[in-house]
C-alpha atoms as a PDB file:
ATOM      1  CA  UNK A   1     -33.746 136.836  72.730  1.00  0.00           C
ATOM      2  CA  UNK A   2     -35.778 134.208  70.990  1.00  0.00           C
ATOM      3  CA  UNK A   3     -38.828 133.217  72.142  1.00  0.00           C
ATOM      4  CA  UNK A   4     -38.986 130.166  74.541  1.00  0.00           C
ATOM      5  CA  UNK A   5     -41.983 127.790  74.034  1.00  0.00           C
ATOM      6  CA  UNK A   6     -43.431 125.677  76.712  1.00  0.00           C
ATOM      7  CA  UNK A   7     -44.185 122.000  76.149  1.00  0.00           C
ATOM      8  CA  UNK A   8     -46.356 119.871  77.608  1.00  0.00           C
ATOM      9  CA  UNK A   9     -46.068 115.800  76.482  1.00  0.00           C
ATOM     10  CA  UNK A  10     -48.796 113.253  76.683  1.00  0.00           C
ATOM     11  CA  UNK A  11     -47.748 109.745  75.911  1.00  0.00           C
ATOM     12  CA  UNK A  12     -51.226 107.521  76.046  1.00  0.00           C
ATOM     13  CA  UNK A  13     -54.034 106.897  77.360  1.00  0.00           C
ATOM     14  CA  UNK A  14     -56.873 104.158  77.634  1.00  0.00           C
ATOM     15  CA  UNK A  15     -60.076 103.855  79.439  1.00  0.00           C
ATOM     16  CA  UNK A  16     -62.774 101.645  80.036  1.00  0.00           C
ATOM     17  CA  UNK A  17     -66.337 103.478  79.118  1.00  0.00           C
ATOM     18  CA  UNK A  18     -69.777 102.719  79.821  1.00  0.00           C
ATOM     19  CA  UNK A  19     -71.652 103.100  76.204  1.00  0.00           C
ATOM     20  CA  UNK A  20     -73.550 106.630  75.748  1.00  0.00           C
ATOM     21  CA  UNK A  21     -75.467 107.835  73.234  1.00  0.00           C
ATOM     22  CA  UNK A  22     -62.997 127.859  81.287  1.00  0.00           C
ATOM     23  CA  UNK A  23     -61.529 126.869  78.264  1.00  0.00           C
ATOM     24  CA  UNK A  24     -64.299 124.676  77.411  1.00  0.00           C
ATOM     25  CA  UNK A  25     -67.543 125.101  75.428  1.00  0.00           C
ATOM     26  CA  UNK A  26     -70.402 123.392  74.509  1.00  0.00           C
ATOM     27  CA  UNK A  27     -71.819 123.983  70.817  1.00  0.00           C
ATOM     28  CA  UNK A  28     -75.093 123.360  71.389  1.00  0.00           C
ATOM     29  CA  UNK A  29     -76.526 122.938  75.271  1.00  0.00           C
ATOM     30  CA  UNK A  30     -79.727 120.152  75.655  1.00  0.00           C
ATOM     31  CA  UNK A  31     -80.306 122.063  78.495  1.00  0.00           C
ATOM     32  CA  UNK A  32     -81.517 125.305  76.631  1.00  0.00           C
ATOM     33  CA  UNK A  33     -82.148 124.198  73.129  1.00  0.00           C
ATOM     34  CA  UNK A  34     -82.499 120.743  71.144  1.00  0.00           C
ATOM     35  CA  UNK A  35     -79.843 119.959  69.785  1.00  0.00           C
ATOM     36  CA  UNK A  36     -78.359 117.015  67.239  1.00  0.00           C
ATOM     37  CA  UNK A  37     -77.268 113.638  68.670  1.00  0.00           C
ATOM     38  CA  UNK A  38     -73.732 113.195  69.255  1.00  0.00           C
ATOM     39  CA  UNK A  39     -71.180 110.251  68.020  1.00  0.00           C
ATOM     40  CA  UNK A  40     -70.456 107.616  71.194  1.00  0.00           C
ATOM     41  CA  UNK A  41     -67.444 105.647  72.095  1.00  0.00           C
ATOM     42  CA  UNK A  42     -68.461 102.552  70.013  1.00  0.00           C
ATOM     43  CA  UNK A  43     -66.713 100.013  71.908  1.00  0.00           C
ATOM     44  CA  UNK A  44     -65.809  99.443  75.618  1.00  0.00           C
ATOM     45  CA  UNK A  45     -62.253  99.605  75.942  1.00  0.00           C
ATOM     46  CA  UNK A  46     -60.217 102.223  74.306  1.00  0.00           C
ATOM     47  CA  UNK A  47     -56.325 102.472  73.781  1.00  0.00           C
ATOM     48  CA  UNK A  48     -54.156 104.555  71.872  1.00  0.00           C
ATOM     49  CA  UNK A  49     -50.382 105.255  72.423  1.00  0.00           C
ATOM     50  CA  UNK A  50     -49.551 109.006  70.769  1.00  0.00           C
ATOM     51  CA  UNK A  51     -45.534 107.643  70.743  1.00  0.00           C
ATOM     52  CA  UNK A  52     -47.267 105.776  67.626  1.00  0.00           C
ATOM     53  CA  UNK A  53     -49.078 108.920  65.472  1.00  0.00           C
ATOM     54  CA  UNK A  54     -47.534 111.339  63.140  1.00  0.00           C
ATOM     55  CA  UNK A  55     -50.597 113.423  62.891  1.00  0.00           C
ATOM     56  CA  UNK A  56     -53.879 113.960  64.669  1.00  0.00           C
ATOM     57  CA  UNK A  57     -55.525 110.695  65.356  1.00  0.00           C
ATOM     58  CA  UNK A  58     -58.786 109.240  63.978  1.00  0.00           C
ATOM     59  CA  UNK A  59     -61.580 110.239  66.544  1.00  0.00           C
ATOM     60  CA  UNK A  60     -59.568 113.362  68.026  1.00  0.00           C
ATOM     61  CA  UNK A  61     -60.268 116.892  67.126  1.00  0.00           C
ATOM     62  CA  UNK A  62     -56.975 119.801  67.111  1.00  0.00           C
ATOM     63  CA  UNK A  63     -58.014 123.231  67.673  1.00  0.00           C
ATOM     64  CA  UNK A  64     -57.611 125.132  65.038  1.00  0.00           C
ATOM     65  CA  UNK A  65     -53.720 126.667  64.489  1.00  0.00           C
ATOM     66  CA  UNK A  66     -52.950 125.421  67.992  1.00  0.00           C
ATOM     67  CA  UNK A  67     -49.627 123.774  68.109  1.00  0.00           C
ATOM     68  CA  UNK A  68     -50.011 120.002  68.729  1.00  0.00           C
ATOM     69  CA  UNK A  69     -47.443 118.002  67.218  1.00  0.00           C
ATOM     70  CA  UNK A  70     -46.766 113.941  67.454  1.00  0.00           C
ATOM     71  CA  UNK A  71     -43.221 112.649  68.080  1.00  0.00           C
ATOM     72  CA  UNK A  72     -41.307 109.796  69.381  1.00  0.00           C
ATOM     73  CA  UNK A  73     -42.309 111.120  73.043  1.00  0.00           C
ATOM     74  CA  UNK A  74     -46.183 111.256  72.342  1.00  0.00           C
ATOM     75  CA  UNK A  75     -48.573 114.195  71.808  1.00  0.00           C
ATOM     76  CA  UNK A  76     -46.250 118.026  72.312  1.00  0.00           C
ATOM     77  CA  UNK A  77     -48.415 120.671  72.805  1.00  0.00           C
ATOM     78  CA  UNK A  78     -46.559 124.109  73.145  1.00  0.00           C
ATOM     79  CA  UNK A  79     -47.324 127.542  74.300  1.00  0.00           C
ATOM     80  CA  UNK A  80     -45.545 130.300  72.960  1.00  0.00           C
ATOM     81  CA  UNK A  81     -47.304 133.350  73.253  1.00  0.00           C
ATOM     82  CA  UNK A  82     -50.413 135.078  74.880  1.00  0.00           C
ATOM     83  CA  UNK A  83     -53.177 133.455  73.914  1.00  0.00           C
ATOM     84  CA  UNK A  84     -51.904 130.279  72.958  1.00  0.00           C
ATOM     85  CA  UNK A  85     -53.896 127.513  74.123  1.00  0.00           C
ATOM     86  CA  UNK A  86     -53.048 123.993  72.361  1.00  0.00           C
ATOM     87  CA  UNK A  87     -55.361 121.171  73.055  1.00  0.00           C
ATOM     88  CA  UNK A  88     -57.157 118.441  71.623  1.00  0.00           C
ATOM     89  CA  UNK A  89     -60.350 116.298  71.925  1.00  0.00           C
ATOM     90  CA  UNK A  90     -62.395 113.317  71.597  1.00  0.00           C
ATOM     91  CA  UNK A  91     -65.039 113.017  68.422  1.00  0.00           C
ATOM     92  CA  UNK A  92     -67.526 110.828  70.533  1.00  0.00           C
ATOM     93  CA  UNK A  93     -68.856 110.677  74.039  1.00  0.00           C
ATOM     94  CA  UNK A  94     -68.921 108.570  77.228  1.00  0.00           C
ATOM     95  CA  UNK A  95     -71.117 108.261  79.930  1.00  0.00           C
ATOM     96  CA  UNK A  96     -68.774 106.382  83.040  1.00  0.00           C
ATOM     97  CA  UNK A  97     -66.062 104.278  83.546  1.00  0.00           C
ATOM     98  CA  UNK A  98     -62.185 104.966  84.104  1.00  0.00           C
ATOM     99  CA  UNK A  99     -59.797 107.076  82.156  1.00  0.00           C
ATOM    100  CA  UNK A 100     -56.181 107.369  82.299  1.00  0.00           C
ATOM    101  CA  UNK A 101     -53.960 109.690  80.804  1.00  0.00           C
ATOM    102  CA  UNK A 102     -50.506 109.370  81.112  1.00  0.00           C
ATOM    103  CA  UNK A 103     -48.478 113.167  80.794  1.00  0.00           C
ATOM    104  CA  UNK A 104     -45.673 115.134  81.755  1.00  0.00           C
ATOM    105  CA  UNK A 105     -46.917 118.560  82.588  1.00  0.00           C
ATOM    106  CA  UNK A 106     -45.732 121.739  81.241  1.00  0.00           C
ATOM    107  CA  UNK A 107     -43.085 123.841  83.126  1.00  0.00           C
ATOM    108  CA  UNK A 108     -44.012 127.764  83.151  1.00  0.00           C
ATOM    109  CA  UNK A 109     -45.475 130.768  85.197  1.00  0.00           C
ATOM    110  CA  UNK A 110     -48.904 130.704  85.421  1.00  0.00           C
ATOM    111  CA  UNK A 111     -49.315 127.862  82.612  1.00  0.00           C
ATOM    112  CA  UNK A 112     -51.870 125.308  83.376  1.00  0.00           C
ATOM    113  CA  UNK A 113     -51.709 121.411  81.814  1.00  0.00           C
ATOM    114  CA  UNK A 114     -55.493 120.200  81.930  1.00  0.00           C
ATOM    115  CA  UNK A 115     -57.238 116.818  80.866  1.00  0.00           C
ATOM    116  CA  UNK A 116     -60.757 117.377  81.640  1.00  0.00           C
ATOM    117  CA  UNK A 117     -63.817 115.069  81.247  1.00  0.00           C
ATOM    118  CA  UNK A 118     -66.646 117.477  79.852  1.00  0.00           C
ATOM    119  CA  UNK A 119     -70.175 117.724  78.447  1.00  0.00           C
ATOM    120  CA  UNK A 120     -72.634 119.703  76.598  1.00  0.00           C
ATOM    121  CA  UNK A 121     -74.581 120.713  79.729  1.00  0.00           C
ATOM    122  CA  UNK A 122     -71.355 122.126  81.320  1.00  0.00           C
ATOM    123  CA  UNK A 123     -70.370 118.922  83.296  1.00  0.00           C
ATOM    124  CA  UNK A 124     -66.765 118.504  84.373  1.00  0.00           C
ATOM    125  CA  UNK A 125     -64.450 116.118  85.988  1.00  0.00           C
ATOM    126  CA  UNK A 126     -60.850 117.024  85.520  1.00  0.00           C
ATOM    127  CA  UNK A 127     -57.051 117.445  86.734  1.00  0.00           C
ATOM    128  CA  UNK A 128     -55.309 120.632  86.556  1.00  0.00           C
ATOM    129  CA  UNK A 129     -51.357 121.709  87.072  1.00  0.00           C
ATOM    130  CA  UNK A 130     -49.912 124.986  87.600  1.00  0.00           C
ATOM    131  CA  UNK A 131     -46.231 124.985  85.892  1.00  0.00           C
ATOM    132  CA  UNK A 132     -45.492 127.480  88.745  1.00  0.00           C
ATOM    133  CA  UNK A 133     -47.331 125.413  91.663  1.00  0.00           C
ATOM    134  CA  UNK A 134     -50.152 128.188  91.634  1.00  0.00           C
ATOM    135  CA  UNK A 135     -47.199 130.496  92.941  1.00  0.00           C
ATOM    136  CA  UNK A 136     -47.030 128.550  95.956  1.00  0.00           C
ATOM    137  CA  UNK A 137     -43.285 128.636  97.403  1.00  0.00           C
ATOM    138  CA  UNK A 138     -40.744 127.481  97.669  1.00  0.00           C
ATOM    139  CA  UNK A 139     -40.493 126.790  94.500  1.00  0.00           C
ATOM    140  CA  UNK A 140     -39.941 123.667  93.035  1.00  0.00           C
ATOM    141  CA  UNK A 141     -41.321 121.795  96.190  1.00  0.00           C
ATOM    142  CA  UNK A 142     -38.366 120.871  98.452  1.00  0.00           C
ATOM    143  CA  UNK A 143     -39.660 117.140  98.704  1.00  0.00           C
ATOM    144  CA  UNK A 144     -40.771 117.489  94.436  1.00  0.00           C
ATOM    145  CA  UNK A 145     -43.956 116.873  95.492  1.00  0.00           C
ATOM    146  CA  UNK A 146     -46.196 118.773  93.751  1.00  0.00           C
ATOM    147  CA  UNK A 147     -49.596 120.454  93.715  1.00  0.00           C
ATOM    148  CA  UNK A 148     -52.560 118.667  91.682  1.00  0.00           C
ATOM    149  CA  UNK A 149     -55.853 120.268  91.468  1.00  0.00           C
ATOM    150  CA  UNK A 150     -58.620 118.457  90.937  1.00  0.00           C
ATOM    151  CA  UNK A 151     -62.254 119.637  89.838  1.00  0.00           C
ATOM    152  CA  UNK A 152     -66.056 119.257  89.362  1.00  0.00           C
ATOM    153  CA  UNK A 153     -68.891 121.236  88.045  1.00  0.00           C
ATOM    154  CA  UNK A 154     -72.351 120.508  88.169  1.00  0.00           C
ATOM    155  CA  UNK A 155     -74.154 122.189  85.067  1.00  0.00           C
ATOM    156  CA  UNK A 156     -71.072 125.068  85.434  1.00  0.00           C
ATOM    157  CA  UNK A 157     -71.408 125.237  88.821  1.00  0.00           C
ATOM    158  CA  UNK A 158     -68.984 124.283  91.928  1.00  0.00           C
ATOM    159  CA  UNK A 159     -69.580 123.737  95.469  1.00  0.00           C
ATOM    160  CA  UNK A 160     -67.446 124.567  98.210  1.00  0.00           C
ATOM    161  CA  UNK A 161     -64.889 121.961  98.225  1.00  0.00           C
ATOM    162  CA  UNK A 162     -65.699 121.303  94.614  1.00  0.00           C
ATOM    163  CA  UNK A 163     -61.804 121.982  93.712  1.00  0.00           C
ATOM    164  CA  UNK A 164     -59.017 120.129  95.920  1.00  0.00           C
ATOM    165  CA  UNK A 165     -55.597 120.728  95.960  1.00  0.00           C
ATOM    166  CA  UNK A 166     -53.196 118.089  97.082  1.00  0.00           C
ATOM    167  CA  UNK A 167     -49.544 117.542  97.398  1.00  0.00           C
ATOM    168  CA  UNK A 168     -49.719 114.049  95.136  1.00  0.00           C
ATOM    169  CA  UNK A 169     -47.357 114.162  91.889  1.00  0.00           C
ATOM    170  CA  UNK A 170     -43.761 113.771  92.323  1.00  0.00           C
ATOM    171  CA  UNK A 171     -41.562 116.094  89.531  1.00  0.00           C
ATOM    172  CA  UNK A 172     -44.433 115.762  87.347  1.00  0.00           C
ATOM    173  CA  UNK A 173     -42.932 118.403  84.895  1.00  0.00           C
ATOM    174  CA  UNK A 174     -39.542 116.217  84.434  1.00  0.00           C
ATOM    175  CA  UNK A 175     -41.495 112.723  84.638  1.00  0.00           C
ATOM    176  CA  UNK A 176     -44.607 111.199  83.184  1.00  0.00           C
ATOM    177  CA  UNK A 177     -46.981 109.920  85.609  1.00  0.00           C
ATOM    178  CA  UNK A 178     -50.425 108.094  85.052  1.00  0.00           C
ATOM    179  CA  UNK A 179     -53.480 110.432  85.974  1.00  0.00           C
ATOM    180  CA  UNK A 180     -56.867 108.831  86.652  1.00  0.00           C
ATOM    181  CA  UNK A 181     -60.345 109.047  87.033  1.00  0.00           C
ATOM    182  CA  UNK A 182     -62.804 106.726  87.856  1.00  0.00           C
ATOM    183  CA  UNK A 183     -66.867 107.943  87.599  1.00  0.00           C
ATOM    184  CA  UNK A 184     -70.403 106.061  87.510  1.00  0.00           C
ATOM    185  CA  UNK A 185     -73.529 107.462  88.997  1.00  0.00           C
ATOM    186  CA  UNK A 186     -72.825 106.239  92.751  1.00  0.00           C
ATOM    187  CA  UNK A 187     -68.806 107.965  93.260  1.00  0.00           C
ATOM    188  CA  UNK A 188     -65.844 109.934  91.614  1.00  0.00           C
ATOM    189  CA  UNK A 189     -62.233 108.833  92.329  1.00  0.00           C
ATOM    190  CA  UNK A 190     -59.150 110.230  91.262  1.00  0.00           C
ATOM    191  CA  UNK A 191     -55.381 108.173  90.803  1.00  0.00           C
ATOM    192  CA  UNK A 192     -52.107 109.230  90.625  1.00  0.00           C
ATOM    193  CA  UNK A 193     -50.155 106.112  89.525  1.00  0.00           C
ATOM    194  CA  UNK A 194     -52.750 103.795  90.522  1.00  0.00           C
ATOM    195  CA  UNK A 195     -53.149 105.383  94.503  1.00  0.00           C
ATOM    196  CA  UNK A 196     -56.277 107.050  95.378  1.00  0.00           C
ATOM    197  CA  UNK A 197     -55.967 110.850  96.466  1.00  0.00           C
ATOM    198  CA  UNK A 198     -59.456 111.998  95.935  1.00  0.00           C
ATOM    199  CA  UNK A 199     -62.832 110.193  96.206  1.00  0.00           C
ATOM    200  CA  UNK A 200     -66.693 111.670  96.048  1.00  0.00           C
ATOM    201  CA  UNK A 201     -69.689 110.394  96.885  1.00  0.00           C
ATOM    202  CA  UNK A 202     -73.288 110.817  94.539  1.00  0.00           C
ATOM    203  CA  UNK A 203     -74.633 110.615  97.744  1.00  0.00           C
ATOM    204  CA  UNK A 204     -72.641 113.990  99.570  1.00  0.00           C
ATOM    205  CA  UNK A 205     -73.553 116.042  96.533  1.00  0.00           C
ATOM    206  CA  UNK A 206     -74.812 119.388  98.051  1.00  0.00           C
ATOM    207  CA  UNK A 207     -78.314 120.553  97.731  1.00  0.00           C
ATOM    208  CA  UNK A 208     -78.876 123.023  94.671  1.00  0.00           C
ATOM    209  CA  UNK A 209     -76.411 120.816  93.103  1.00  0.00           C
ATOM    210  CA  UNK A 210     -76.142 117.838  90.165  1.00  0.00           C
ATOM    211  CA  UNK A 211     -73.686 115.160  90.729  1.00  0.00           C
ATOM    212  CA  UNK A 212     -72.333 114.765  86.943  1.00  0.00           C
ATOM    213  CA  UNK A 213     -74.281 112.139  85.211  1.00  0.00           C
ATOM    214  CA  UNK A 214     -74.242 113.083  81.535  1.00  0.00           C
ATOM    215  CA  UNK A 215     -72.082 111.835  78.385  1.00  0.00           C
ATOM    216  CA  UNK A 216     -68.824 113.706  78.244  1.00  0.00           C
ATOM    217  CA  UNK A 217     -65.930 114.201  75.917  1.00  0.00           C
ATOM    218  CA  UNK A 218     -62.250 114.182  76.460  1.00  0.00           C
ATOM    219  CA  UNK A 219     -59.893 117.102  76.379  1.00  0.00           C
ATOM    220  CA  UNK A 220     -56.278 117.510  76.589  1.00  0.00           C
ATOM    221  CA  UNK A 221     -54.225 120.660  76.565  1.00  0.00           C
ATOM    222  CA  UNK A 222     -52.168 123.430  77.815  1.00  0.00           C
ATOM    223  CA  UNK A 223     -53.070 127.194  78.333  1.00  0.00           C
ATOM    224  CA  UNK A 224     -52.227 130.402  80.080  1.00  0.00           C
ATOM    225  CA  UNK A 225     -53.425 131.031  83.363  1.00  0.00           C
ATOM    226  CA  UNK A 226     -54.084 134.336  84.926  1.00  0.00           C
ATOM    227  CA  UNK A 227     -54.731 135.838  81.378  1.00  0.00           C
ATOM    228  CA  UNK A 228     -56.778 139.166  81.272  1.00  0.00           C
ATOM    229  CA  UNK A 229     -58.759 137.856  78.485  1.00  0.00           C
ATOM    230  CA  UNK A 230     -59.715 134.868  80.373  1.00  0.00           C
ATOM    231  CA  UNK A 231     -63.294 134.818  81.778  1.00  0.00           C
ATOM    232  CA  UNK A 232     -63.933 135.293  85.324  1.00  0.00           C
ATOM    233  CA  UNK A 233     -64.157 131.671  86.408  1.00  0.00           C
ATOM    234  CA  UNK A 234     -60.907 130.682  84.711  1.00  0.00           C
ATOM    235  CA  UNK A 235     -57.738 130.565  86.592  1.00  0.00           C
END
C-alpha cells in the first residue's frame, strides 16, 4: 500500500506590525546569554499571497528537507512519515500588531497544523488544530464545527487557562478560513474570520507570570502529535 501523505495548505497572509528591533527553538536566548541583534520587519504592513511563489519566499526560512512546496493553492506542507515536521518561518521580527493567516488545516490522527507567534526568550502566541479533533468524538463534529486551540507562554511557561479550546472553525480541513491574532502590551485577541473567540487582558496575567512583550517571529507548519520522541510539553 503506498504511503499516504498529509497536506496542509496555506494561501496568504498579511499583518500590520509595530517596528522591533514544542517544536520551536530559540538559537540564542537574551535571557541567558548575549546574543546578536536580529533583522526586523522593515515596514508596517506586510502582504504576501503563497498562490503567487514557486519557491520559498524572500524573508522566509524552510526547514531543512522538510517538504514545503508552492502551487496554484498556496504553501503545501506534507507529512509522510514519523518525524516529519514541515514548516516555515519569518527572517525578521515583530513586536505587536495583527496577523492573519489564512489555511486549510491538515486532515490526520494525531497531526497538528500550527502558526505560532514566537521569540527568543520562549514567548508564544499561537493557534493549533488536531486533524483528529484531539480524539474528541464523534468524529468529524456532527455540526463541522471544530476544535481550535489556542495558546500562550510566558518565557516557556503557561498558566492555568493559558491554552483554550473552543468549538470555532467550521470544516476547517475541507475549507480555508482566516485565523487571527491581534497583540500590543495592554490585550491578546484571537479571530476566526474576522469574529472574536478569545481575548486576554495584560492586566489578568497571573502572578509569577510575563504577559508576552518581546519581538517574535512567525512560524507555519504541520507535525505529528503524540510522538514518543516529542518532549514532554509537546502534544
Amino acid at each position: 500500500m503506498s504511503k499516504r501523505r498529509i497536506i496542509g495548505l496555506l494561501t496568504a497572509l498579511g499583518f500590520t506590525a509595530q517596528f522591533a528591533n514544542g517544536q520551536l527553538e530559540s538559537n540564542c536566548n537574551p535571557l541567558q546569554a548575549n546574543c546578536q541583534p536580529k533583522k526586523a520587519l522593515s515596514e508596517e504592513n506586510y502582504y504576501i499571497d503563497f498562490t503567487k511563489e514557486t519557491g520559498p519566499p524572500s524573508g522566509w526560512v524552510v526547514a531543512n528537507n522538510e517538504a514545503v512546496n508552492f502551487t496554484s493553492d498556496g504553501a503545501e506542507f506534507s507529512y509522510a512519515k514519523k518525524g516529519d515536521a514541515p514548516n516555515m518561518w519569518t527572517d525578521f521580527y515583530m513586536l505587536g500588531g495583527r496577523y492573519d493567516v489564512e489555511m486549510k488545516i491538515a486532515p490526520g490522527q494525531g497531526v497538528i497544523s500550527s502558526a505560532a507567534l514566537w521569540s527568543d526568550i520562549q514567548d508564544e502566541i499561537d493557534y493549533e488544530f488536531s486533524g483528529n479533533q484531539f480524539g474528541q468524538k464523534p468524529f468529524p463534529p456532527e455540526d463541522g464545527n471544530w476544535v481550535v486551540e489556542t495558546n500562550i507562554f510566558a518565557q516557556g511557561k503557561m498558566w492555568d487557562g493559558a491554552a483554550t479550546y473552543q468549538k470555532e472553525s467550521y470544516k476547517p480541513a475541507e475549507q480555508f478560513h482566516k485565523y487571527s491574532v491581534e497583540w500590543d502590551e495592554d490585550h491578546m485577541n484571537w479571530y476566526v474570520d474576522d469574529k472574536v473567540v478569545r481575548s486576554v487582558l495584560a492586566k489578568d496575567t497571573p502572578n509569577g507570570f510575563a504577559f508576552p512583550q518581546s519581538p517574535m517571529k512567525l512560524q507555519l507548519g504541520v507535525w505529528g502529535g503524540g510522538d514518543s520522541n516529542n518532549n514532554y510539553w509537546t502534544i
